[in-house]
Protein backbone atom coordinates (compact mmCIF):
# COMPACT_ATOMS: atom_id res chain seq x y z
CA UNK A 1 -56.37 1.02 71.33
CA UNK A 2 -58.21 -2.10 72.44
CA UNK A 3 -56.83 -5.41 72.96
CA UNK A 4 -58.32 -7.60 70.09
CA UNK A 5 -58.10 -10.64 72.45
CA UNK A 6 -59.60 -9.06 75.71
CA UNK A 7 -60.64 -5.63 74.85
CA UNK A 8 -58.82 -3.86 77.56
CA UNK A 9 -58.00 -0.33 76.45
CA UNK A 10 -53.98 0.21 75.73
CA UNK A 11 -52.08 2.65 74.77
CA UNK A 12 -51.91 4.10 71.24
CA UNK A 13 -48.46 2.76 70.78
CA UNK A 14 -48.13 -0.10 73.03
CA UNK A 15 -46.96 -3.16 71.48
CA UNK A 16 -48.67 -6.14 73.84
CA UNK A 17 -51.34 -5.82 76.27
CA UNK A 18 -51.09 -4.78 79.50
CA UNK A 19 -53.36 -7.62 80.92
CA UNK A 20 -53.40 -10.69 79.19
CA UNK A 21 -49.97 -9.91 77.13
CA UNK A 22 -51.60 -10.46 73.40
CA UNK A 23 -49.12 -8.50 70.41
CA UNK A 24 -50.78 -5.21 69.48
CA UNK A 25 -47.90 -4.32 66.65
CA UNK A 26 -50.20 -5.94 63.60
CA UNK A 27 -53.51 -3.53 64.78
CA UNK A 28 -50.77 -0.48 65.21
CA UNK A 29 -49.03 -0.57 62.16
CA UNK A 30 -52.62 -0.85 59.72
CA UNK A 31 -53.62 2.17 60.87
CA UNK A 32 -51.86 5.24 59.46
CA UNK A 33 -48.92 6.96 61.52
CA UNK A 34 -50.45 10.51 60.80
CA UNK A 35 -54.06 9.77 60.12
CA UNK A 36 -53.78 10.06 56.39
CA UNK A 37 -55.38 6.74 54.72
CA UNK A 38 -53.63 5.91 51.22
CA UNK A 39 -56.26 6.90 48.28
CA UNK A 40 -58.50 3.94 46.84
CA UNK A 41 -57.02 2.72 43.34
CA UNK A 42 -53.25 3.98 44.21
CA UNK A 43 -50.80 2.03 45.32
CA UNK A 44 -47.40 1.51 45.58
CA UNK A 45 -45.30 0.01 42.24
CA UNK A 46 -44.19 -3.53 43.05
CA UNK A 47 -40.53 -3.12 44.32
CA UNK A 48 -41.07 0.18 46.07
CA UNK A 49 -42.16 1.44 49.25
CA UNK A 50 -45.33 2.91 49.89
CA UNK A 51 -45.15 6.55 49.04
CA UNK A 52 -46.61 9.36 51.16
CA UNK A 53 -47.03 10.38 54.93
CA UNK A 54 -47.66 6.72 56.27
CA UNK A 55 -44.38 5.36 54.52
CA UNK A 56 -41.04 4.11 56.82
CA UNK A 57 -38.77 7.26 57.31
CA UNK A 58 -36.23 4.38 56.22
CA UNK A 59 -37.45 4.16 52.57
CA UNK A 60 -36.69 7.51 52.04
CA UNK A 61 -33.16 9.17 52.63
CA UNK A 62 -33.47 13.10 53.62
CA UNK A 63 -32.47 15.28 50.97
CA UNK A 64 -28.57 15.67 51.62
CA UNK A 65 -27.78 12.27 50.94
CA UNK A 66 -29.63 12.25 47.25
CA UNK A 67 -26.58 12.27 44.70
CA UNK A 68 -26.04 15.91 43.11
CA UNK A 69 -27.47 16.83 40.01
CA UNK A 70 -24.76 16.65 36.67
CA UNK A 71 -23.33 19.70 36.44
CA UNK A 72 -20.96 18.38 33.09
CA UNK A 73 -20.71 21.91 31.05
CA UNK A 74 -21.50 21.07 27.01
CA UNK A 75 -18.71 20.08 24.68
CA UNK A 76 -15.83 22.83 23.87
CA UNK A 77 -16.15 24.81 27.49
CA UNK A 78 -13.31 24.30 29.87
CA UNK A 79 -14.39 22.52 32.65
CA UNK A 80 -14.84 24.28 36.04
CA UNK A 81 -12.39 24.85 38.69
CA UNK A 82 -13.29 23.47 42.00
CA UNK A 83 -15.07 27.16 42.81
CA UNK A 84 -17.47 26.15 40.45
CA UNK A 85 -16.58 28.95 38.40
CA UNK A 86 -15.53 28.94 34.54
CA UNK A 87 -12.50 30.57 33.71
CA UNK A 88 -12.10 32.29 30.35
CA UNK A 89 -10.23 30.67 27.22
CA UNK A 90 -6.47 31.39 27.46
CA UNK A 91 -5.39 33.26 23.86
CA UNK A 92 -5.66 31.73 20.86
CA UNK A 93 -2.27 31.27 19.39
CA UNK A 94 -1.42 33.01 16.06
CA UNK A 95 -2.40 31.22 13.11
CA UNK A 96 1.02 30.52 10.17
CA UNK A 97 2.54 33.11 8.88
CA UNK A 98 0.83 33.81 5.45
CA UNK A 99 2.07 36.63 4.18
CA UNK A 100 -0.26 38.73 1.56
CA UNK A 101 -0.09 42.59 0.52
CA UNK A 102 -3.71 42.31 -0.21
CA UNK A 103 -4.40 42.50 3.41
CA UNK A 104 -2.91 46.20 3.35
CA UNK A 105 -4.76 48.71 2.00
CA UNK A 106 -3.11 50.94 -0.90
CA UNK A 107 -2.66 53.78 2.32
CA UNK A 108 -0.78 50.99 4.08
CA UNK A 109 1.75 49.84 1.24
CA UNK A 110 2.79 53.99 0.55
CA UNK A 111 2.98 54.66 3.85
CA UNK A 112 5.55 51.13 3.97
CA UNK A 113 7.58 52.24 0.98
CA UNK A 114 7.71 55.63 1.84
CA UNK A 115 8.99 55.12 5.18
CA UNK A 116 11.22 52.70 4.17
CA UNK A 117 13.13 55.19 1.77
CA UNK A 118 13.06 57.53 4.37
CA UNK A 119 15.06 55.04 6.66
CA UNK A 120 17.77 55.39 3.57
CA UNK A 121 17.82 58.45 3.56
CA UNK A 122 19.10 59.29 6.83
CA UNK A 123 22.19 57.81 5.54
CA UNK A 124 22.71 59.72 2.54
CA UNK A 125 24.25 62.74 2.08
CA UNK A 126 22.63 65.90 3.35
CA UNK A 127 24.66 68.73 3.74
CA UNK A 128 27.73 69.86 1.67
CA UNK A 129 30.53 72.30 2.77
CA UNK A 130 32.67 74.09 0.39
CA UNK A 131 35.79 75.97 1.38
CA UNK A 132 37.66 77.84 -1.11
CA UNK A 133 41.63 78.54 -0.38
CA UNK A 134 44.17 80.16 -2.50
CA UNK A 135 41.56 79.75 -5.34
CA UNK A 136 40.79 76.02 -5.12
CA UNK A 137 37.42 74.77 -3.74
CA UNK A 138 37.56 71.96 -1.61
CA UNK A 139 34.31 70.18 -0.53
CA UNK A 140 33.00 67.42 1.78
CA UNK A 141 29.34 66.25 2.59
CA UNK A 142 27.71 64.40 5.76
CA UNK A 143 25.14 62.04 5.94
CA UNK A 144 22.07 62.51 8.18
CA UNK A 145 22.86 61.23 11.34
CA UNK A 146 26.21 62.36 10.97
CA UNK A 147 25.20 66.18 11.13
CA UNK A 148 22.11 65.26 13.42
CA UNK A 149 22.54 62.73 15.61
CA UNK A 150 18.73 63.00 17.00
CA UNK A 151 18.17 61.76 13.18
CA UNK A 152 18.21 57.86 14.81
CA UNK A 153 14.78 58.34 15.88
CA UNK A 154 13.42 58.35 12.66
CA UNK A 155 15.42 55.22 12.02
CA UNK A 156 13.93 53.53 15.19
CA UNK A 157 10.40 55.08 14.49
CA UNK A 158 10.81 53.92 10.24
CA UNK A 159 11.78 50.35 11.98
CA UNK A 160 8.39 50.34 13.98
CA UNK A 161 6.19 51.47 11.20
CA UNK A 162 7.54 48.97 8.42
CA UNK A 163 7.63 46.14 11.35
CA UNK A 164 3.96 46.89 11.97
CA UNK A 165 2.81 46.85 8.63
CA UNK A 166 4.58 43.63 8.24
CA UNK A 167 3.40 41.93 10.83
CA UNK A 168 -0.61 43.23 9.85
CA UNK A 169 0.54 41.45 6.16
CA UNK A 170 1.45 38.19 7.27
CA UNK A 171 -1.44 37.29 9.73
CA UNK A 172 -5.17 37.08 9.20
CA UNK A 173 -5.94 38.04 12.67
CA UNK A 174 -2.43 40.29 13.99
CA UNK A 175 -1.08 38.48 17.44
CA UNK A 176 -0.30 41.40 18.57
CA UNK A 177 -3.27 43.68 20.21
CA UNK A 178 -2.69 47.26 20.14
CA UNK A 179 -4.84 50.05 22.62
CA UNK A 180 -4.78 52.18 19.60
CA UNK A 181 -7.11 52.02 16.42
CA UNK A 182 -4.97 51.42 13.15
CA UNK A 183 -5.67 54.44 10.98
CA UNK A 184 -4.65 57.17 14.31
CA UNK A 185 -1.63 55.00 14.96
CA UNK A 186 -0.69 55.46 11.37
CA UNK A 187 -1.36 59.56 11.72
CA UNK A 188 0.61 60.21 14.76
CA UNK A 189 3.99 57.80 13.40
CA UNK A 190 4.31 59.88 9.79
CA UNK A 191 2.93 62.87 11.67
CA UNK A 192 5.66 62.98 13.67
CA UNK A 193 8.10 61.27 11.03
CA UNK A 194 7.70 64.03 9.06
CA UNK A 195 8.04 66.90 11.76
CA UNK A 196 11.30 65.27 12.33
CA UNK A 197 12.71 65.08 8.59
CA UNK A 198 11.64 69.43 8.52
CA UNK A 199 13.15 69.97 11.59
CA UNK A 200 16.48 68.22 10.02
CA UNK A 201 15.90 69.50 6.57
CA UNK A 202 16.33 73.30 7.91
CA UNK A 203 18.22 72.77 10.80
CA UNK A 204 21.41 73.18 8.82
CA UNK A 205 25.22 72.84 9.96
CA UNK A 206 26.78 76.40 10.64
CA UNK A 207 29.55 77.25 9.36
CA UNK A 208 31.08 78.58 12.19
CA UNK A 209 31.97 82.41 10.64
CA UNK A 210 34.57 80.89 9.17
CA UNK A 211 35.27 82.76 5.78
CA UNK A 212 35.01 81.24 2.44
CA UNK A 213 32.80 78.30 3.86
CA UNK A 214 29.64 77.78 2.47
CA UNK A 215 26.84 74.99 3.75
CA UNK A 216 24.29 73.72 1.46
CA UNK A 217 21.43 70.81 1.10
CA UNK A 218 22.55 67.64 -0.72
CA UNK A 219 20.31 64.96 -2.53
CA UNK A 220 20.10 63.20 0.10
CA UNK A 221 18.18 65.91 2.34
CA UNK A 222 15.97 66.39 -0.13
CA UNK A 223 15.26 62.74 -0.59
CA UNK A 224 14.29 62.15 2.76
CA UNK A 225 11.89 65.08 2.26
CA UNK A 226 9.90 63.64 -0.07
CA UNK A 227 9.56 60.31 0.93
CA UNK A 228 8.48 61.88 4.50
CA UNK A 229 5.75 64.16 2.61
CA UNK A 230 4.57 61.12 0.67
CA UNK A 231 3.84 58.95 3.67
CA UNK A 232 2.31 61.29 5.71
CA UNK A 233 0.26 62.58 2.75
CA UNK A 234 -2.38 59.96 2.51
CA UNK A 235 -3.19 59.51 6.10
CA UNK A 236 -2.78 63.43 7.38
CA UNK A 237 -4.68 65.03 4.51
CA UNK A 238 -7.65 62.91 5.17
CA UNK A 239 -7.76 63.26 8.55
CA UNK A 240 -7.64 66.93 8.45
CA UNK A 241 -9.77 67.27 5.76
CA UNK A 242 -12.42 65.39 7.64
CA UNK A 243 -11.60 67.37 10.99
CA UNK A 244 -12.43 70.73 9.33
CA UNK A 245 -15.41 69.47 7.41
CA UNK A 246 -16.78 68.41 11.21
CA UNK A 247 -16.02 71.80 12.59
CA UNK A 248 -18.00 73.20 9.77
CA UNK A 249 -20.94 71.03 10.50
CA UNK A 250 -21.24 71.87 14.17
């Protein structure tokens, strides 16, 4: 750079000149830091620095101190945890209890009636004894559970099934999520209702040898049979009857 009072040659940066001591800052800052000239017609708004290459490092902050973008999720999603990760929805509560039949299917209310009868049952007579001495008959019955005692499991099972159905009655959407589809759950609980009732239908008291004592079934037995039959009935026959029509296909 020449001195524009003496023309002695300076430095490219120097600020005065090294012989007579005249300011060289006004020459050295017209001319571009990095050789790039601004282009003709363009210029920087009124208010703002110059933009590009030549402009003050000071006008322009590096990148990390530029605010971050908004990161504000759209109305209804949780907001994010400090991760930056969403977290799922925590479960819906249920909705009121509105309780309508109409939401069981005519399966549904038989197999609820039918088990409910059977759950009477158990307590109803099911075995008689007669015992005939010096001519006179003398007889006595028992209930279910009193000659089988194993007979409470239908009673908790009967419980479970009629609870269930209740519960898929008086919600829209049941609360309660089950691993296990609705029409197999309601196959293996009569399925093995019923296996139960046989099992205690022809599992009769002994009468020990003793003579003159004779065991037989009372209504009650034959009760719980039925109502057994009839709520297994609609969801076993089905199911079989579509099993066997699949093995015939393949």
């Amino acid at each position: 750079m020449n001195c524009p009072q003496c023309q002695t040659p300076n430095q490219q940066d120097s600020a005065f000149c090294s012989t007579c001591g005249a300011p060289l800052a006004a020459a050295g800052a017209s001319a571009p830091a990095s050789g790039y000239s601004a282009a003709s017609g363009y210029g920087a708004p009124g208010g703002y620095g110059q933009a590009g290459p030549g402009a003050p490092a000071s006008q322009y902050p590096p990148p990390s101190q530029y605010p971050p973008p908004s990161q504000s999720p759209a109305p209804g999603y949780p907001q994010p945890p400090a991760g930056g990760q969403y977290q799922p929805r925590p479960a819906r509560a249920a909705g009121p209890v509105q309780f309508d039949l109409n939401r069981l299917t005519r399966t549904d209310q038989i197999v609820g009636v039918a088990s409910l009868i059977v759950l009477i049952s158990i307590f109803l007579p099911w075995f008689t004894a007669s015992v005939t001495v010096l001519g006179q008959t003398v007889s006595g019955s028992g209930s279910g559970t009193a000659a089988h005692g194993w007979l409470w499991l239908v009673f908790v099972l009967d419980l479970l099934i009629i609870a269930y159905l209740l519960v898929r009655a008086a919600w829209a959407e049941s609360p309660i999520k089950l691993p296990v589809a609705h029409a197999p759950l309601l196959l293996v609980a009569t399925g093995l209702q019923l296996l139960l009732v046989l099992i205690a239908f022809f599992d009769m008291p002994s009468a020990g040898g003793v003579a003159g004592v004779s065991v037989s079934w009372a209504w009650g037995a034959f009760i719980g049979l039925l109502a057994a039959l009839a709520a297994a009935g609609p969801v076993v026959v089905p199911a079989v009857r579509s099993y066997t029509e699949s093995r015939r296909q393949g």
